[in-house]
Each structure stands twice: as structure tokens, then as C-alpha cells.
Protein backbone atom coordinates (compact mmCIF):
# COMPACT_ATOMS: atom_id res chain seq x y z
CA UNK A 1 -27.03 17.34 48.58
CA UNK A 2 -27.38 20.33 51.20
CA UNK A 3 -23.49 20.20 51.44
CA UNK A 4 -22.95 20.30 48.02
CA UNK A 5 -25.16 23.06 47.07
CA UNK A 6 -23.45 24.64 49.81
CA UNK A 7 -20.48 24.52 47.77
CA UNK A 8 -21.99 24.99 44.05
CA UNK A 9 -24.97 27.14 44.54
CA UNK A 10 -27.59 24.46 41.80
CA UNK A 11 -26.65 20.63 42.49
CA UNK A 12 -28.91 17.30 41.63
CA UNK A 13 -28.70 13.64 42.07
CA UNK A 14 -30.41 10.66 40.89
CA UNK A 15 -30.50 7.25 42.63
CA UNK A 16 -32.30 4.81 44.26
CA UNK A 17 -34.71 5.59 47.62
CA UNK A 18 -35.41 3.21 50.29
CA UNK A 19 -38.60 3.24 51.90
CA UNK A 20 -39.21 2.39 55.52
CA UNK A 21 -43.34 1.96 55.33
CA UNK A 22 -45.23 -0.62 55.53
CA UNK A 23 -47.22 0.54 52.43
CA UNK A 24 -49.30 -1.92 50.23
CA UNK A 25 -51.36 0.09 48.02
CA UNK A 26 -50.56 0.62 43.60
CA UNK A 27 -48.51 3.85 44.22
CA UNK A 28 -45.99 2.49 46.72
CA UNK A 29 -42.82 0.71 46.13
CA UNK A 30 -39.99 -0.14 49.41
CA UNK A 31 -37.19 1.08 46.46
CA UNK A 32 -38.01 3.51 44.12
CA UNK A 33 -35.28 6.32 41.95
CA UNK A 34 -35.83 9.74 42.95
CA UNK A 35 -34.42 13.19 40.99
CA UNK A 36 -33.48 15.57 43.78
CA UNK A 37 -32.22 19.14 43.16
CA UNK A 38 -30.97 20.86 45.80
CA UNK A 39 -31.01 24.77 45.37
CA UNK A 40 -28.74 28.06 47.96
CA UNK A 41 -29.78 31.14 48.34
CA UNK A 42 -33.49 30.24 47.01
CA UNK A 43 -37.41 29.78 48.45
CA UNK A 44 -40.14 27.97 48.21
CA UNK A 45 -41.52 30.16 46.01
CA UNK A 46 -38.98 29.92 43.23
CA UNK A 47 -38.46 26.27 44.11
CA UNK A 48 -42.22 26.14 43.54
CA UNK A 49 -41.69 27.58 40.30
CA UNK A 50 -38.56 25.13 38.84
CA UNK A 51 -40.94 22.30 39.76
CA UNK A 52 -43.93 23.09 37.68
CA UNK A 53 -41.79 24.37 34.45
CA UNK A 54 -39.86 20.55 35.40
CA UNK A 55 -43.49 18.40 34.89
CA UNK A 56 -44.54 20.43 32.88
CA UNK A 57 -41.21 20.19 30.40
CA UNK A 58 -41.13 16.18 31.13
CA UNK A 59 -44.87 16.16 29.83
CA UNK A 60 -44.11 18.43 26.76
CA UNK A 61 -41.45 16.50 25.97
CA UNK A 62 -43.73 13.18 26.26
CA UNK A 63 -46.56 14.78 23.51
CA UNK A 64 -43.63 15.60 20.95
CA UNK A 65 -41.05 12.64 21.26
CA UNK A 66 -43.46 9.80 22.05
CA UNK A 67 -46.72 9.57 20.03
CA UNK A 68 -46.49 5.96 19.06
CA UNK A 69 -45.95 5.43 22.95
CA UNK A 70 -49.09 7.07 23.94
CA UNK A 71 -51.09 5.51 21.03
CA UNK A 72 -49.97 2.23 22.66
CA UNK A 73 -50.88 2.88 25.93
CA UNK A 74 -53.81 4.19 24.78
CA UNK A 75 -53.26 7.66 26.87
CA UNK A 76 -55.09 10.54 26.28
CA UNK A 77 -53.18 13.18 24.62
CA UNK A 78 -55.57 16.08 25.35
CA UNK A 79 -55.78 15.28 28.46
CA UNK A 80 -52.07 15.54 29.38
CA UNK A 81 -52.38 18.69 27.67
CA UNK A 82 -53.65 20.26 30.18
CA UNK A 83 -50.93 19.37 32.47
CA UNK A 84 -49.08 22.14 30.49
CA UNK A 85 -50.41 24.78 31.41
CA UNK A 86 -48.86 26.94 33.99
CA UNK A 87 -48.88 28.13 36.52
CA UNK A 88 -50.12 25.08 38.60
CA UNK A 89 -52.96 25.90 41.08
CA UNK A 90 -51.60 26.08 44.69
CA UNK A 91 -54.01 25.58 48.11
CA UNK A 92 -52.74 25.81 51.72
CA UNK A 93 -52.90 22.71 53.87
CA UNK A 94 -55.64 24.39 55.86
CA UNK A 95 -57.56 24.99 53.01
CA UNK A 96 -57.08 21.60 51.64
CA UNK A 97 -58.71 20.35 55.08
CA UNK A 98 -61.51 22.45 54.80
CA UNK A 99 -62.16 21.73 51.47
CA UNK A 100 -62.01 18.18 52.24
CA UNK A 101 -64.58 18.33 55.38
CA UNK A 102 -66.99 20.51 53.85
CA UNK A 103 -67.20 17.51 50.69
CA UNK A 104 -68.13 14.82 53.31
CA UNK A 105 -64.45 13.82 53.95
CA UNK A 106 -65.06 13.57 58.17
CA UNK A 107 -61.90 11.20 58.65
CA UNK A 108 -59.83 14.26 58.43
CA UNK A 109 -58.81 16.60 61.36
CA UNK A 110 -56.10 19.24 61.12
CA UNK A 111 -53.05 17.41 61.99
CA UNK A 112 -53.16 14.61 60.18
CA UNK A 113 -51.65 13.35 56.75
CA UNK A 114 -53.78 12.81 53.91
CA UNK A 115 -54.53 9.87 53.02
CA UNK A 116 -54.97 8.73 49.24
CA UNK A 117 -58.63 9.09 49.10
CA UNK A 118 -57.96 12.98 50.00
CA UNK A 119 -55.43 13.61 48.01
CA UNK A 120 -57.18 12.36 44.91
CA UNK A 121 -60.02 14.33 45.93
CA UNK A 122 -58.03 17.38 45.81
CA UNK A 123 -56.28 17.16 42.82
CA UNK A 124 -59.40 16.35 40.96
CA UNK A 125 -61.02 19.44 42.46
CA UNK A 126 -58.49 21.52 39.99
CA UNK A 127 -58.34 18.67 37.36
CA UNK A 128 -54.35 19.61 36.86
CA UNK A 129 -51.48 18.90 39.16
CA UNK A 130 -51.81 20.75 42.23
CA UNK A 131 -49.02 22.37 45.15
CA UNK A 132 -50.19 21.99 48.55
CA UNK A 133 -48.68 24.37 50.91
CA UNK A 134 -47.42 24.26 54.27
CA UNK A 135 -48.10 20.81 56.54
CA UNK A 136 -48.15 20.73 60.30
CA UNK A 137 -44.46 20.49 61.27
CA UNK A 138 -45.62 17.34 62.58
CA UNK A 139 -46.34 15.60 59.75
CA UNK A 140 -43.31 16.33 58.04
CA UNK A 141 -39.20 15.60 58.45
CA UNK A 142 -37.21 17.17 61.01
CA UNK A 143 -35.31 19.09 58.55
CA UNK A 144 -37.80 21.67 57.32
CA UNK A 145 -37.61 25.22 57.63
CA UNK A 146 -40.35 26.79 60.28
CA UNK A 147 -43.33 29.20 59.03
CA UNK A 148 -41.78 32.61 59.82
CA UNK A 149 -45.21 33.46 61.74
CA UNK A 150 -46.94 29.78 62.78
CA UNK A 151 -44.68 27.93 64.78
CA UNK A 152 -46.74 24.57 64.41
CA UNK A 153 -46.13 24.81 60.20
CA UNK A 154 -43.35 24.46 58.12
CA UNK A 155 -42.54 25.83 54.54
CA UNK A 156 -42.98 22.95 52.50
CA UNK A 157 -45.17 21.44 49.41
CA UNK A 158 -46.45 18.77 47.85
CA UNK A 159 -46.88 18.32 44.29
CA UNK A 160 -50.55 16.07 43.72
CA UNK A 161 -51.02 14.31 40.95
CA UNK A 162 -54.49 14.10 39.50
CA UNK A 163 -56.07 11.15 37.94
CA UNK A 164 -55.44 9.39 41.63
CA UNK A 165 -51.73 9.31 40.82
CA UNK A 166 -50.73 11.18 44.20
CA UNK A 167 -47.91 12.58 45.19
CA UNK A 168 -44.96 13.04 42.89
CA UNK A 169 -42.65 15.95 44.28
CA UNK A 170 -42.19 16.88 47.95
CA UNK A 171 -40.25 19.86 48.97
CA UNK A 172 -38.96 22.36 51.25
CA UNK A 173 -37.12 25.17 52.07
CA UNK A 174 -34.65 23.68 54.49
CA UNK A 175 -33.64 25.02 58.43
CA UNK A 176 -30.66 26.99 58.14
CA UNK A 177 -30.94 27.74 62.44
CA UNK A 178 -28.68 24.93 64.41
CA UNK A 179 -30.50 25.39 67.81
CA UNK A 180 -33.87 24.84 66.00
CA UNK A 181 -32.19 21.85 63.71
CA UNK A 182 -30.96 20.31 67.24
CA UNK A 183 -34.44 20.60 68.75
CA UNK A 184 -36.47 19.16 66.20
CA UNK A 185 -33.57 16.21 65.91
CA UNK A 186 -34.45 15.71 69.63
CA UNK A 187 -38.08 15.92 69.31
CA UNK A 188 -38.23 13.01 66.51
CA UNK A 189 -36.22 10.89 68.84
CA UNK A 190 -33.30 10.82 66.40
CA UNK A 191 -29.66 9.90 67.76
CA UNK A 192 -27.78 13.30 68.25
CA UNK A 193 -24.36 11.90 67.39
CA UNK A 194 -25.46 10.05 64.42
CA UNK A 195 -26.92 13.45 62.75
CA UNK A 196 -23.92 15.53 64.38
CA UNK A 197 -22.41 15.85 60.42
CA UNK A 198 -25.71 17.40 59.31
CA UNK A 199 -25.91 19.95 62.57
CA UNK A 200 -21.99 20.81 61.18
CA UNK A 201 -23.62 22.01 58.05
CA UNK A 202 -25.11 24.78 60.45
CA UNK A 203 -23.13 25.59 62.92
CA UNK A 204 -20.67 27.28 61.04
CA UNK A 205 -23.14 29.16 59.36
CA UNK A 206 -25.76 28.69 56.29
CA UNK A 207 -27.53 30.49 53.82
CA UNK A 208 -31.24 30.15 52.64
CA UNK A 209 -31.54 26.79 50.64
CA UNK A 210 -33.85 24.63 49.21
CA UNK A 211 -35.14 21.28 47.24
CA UNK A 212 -37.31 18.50 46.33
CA UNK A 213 -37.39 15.07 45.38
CA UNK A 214 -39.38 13.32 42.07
CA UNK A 215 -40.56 9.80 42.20
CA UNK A 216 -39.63 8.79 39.13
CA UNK A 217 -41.65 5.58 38.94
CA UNK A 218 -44.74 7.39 40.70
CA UNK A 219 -44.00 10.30 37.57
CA UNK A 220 -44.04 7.66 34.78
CA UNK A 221 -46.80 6.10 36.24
CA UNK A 222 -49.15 8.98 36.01
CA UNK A 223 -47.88 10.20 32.42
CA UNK A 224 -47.82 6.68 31.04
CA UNK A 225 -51.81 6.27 32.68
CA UNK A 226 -50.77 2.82 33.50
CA UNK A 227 -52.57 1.16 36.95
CA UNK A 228 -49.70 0.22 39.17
CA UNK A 229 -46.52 2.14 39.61
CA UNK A 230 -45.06 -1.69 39.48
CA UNK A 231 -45.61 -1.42 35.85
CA UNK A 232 -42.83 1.68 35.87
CA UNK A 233 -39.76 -0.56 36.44
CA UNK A 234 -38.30 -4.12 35.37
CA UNK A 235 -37.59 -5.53 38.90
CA UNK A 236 -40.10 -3.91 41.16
CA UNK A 237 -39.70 -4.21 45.50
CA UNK A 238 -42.40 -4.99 47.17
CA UNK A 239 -43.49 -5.44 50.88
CA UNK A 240 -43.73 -9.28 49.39
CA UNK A 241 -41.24 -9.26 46.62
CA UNK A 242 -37.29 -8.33 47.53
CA UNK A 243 -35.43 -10.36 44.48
CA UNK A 244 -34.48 -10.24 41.54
């Protein structure tokens, strides 16, 4: 997608995600379809910005188009209502930690990922969806851009869901510097040759660039109010469950 929007400036694609986790909990499939725009010349701020007008169109569109829906799933209308309303509230990762240790949360250290139990927490403290801002680079891909002035943070977010619904968008502005790419490729213990087509896409020169990914199963889950995102698709793929 970074290619592409190298060539046509606004690019998306929609397919099916593979994930390498050993996760077992009702929000986690091993396959799950993802919508992923890919945005040049743009930051997180306006990336920010397409991604609350997106949930905030899909849920719009959900009130007006699918009433009988909702009455059957016995979802509360005025409560996705709320989930209109823009702009979304937005806390730093730091913030989010403190906020979490000073309400009793003392498995928590800066650092770390949350954890579902935190990231419920959170999004119920603003009772909408809620951006946080800027993980440890640690905690996050290889590929993200660095904080211009904290060298152990990178520009990203995550989109929390509330309700205990998690996350459904991550994103990031992207790093556009090859030396710092190569670096971080080499610090995640990646195989240089194998990424040596994505380094390309920098060392002839880039521009500022970036995107996000929706879980689209995790998204209907939370709109729909249903209890397991295995209720979102026909075939789910589980840790236990491959076929059909």
C-alpha cells in the first residue's frame, strides 16, 4: 500500500489479515478482513481526523439504513449516538498509564502494552471511542515514524473502542528515513534481504505518508453489541478451529 500511495497520492485495500498470536480471548480471531488506507504527503493528525469522520460515518450510516437490525439485536440506539459526535477524545500513552495506575491498575509500567482490562478501562473513562497517542517504539512495528523530540516513541494511535470492544483502528505515520528503517529492521531481528523491497521504497527518496488498518469483524462487533467477534463472520478461525 506504501508503494502505491507513492504512486497515487489516496490508495485503500480490503482483504483478509493473518494473525501470528496465540490469542484466545472474544475479540481475537488468527484471520480477520481489515480496510487499510494508505495516505502521501499527510500526518497523524489529519490521518487522525479521516478516521473518526470514517466510524463515525459507518455508525451514522448504521442508525439510518438499519433500524430493524438494531431492534433485533436489541442495540441501543442512543447509545451509539453518542459515537457521533466528533471530535473523538484523544490521551497520550503516558497519560493513559497514569491514568491507569492512579485507578488501582498496578500491573502496568511504562513500556508495556495494554492489556484488555486497560484498555476497557480507558475507553470507558470518556464513554466514546477514544485515540491513544504515541506507544513506546517498542511496543509497536518496525515501520513507524520516530517522535521528532523522544527517541523511545513513535507517532502512532490507537483507536479504543468502548463498551470493552478494544481496539479497532491502529495507525501511523510511517518512516520515510532508510538508515533509521534499516536499524529498526535490525533491531526486531528481521531478515535484511527479505525486507530489502520495502528499504527500496526509501532509498530513492520518500515523502511524508501515512495509514491505518480497521478490523472489520472487531468494528461490527462493537456496533452490532454482539459478545464474540466470532459472531461477525460465517466461517470464523480460531486458535482451535482452521476449517471450513
Amino acid at each position: 500500500m506504501e508503494a502505491a500511495a507513492m504512486a497515487f497520492g489516496k490508495v485503500f485495500s480490503f482483504g483478509p489479515t493473518f494473525r501470528a498470536e496465540k490469542s484466545k480471548t472474544r475479540r481475537h480471531l488468527i484471520e480477520f478482513w481489515m480496510m487499510e488506507p494508505e495516505m502521501a504527503f499527510m500526518h497523524q493528525e489529519e490521518s487522525l481526523q479521516i478516521q473518526e469522520e470514517y466510524v463515525a460515518f459507518l455508525v451514522q450510516n448504521l442508525l439510518d439504513h438499519c433500524d430493524y437490525a438494531l431492534h433485533v439485536l436489541e442495540r441501543d440506539r442512543t447509545v451509539l449516538e453518542k459515537y457521533t459526535k466528533l471530535p473523538f477524545p484523544r490521551i497520550s500513552y503516558d497519560d493513559a498509564v497514569t491514568l491507569l495506575q492512579e485507578n488501582g491498575f498496578d500491573d502496568i509500567e511504562w513500556g508495556e502494552d495494554f492489556g484488555a482490562p486497560h484498555e476497557t478501562f480507558i475507553a470507558n473513562s470518556f464513554d466514546q471511542p477514544v485515540f491513544i497517542l504515541n506507544y513506546p517504539k517498542d511496543t509497536k512495528p518496525f515501520y513507524m515514524k520516530p517522535h521528532p523530540t523522544r527517541e523511545d516513541v513513535v507517532i502512532c494511535a490507537d483507536l479504543i473502542a468502548p463498551e470493552g470492544y478494544g481496539e479497532i483502528i491502529g495507525g501511523s505515520e510511517r518512516a520515510t528515513d532508510y538508515n533509521y528503517l534499516l536499524e529498526q529492521i535490525r533491531n526486531h531481528g528481521l531478515d535484511e534481504e527479505e525486507y530489502s523491497w520495502y528499504l527500496d521504497l526509501r532509498r530513492y527518496g520518500s515523502v511524508p505518508h501515512a495509514g491505518f488498518g480497521l478490523g472489520l469483524e472487531r468494528a461490527v462487533t462493537w456496533l452490532a453489541g454482539i459478545e464474540h467477534v466470532r459472531e461477525a463472520i460465517p466461517f470464523p478461525r480460531l486458535l482451535n478451529r482452521i476449517y471450513p
